[in-house]
Protein backbone atom coordinates (compact mmCIF):
# COMPACT_ATOMS: atom_id res chain seq x y z
CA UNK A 1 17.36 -7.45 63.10
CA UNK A 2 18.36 -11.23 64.21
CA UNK A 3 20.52 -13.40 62.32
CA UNK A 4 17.61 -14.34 59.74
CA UNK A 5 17.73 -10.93 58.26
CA UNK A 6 21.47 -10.02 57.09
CA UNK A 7 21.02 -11.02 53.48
CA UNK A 8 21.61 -7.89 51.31
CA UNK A 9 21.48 -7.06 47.76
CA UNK A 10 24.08 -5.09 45.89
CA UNK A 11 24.82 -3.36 42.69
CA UNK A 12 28.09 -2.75 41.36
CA UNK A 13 28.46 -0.41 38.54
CA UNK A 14 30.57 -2.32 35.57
CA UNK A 15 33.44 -0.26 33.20
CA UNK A 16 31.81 0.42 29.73
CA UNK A 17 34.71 -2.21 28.42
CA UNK A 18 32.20 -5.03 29.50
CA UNK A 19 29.60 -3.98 26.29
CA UNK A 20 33.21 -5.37 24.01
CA UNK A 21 31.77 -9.20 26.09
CA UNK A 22 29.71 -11.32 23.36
CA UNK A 23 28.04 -12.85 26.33
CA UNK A 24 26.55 -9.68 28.32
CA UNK A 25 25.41 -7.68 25.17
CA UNK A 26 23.47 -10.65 24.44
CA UNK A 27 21.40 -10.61 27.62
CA UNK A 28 21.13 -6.76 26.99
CA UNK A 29 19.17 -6.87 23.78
CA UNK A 30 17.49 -3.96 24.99
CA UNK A 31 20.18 -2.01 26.65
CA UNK A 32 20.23 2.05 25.93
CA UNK A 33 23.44 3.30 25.05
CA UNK A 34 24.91 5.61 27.70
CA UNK A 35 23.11 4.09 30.33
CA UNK A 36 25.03 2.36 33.01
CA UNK A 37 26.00 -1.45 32.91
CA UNK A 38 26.16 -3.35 36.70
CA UNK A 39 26.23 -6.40 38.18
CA UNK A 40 23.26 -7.23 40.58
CA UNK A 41 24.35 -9.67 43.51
CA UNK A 42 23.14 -10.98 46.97
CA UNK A 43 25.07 -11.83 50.01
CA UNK A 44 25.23 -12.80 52.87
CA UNK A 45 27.96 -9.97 53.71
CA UNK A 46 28.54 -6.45 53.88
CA UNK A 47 28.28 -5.38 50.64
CA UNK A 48 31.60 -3.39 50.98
CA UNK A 49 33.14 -7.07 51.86
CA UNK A 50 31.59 -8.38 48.92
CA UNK A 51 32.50 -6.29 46.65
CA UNK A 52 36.54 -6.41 47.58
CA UNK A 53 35.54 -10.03 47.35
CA UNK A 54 34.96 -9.86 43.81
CA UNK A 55 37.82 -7.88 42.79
CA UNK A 56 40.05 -9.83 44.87
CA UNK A 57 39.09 -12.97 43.02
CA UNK A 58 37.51 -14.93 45.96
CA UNK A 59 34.59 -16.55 45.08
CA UNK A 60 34.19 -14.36 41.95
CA UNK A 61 31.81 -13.23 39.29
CA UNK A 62 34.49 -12.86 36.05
CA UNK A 63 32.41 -9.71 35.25
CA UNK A 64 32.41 -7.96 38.43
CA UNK A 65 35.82 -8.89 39.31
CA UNK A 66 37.18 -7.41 35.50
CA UNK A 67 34.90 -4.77 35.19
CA UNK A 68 33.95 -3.78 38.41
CA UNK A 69 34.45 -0.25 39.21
CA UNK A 70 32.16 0.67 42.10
CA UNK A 71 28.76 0.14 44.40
CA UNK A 72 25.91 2.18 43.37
CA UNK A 73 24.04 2.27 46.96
CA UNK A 74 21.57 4.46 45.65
CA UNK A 75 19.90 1.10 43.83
CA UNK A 76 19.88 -1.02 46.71
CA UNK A 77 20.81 0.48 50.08
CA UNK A 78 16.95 0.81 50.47
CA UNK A 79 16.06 -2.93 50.71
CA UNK A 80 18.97 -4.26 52.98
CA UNK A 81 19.18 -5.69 55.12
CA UNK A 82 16.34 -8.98 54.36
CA UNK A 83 15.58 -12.68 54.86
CA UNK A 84 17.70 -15.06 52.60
CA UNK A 85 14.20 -15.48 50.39
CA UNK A 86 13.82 -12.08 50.12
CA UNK A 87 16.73 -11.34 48.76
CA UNK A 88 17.05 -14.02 46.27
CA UNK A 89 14.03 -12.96 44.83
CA UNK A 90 14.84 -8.80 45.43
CA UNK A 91 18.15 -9.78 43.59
CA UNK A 92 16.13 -10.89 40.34
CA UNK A 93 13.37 -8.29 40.55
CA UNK A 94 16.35 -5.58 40.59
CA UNK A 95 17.79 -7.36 37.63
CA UNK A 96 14.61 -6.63 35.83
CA UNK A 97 14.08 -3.30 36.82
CA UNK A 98 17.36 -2.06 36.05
CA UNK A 99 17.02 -3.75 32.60
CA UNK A 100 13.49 -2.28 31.76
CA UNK A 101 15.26 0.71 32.38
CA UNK A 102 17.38 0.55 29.94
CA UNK A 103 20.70 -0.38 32.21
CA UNK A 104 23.17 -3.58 30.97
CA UNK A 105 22.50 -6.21 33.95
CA UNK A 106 24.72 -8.90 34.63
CA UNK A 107 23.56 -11.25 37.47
CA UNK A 108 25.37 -14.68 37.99
């Protein structure tokens, strides 16, 4: 694997609370009602570490650390792990996906 390919990305499904956030339903002009809403990151980590990262506070997205419930591994377990590159731009195309699907995205 070699130390060039540890980047992951990760999706972490968000409490239905975060649709009450001006800011997120107006990035989700599109978003189905009853679908899921997540957060789509990147990192450099374990996803498992990232995500007690978040809800910890340390180094933070405010909607993933509030609303944060759980990983969905089914969305991104298949990609991981990648190249830095490839993940920044996996982490976007996911985004996009998930939204065209109907799903509230969040992605800092």
């Amino acid at each position: 694997m070699g130390r060039r390919n540890h980047y992951n990305v990760y999706v972490i499904e968000l409490s239905e609370d975060v649709l009450l956030e001006v800011r997120f339903n107006k990035v989700n002009p599109d978003y189905i009602d009853g679908k899921l809403c997540v957060y789509v990151g990147m990192t450099g980590l374990d996803p498992d570490l990232r995500f007690d990262k978040h809800k910890a506070g340390i180094q933070s997205n405010r909607y993933a650390q509030l609303f944060g419930l759980q990983l969905l591994p089914d969305l991104y377990e298949a990609y991981n792990p990648m190249t830095y590159e490839n993940a920044r731009d996996m982490e976007v195309e996911l985004g996009i996906l998930l939204r065209e699907a109907g799903f509230g995205v969040w992605q800092a």
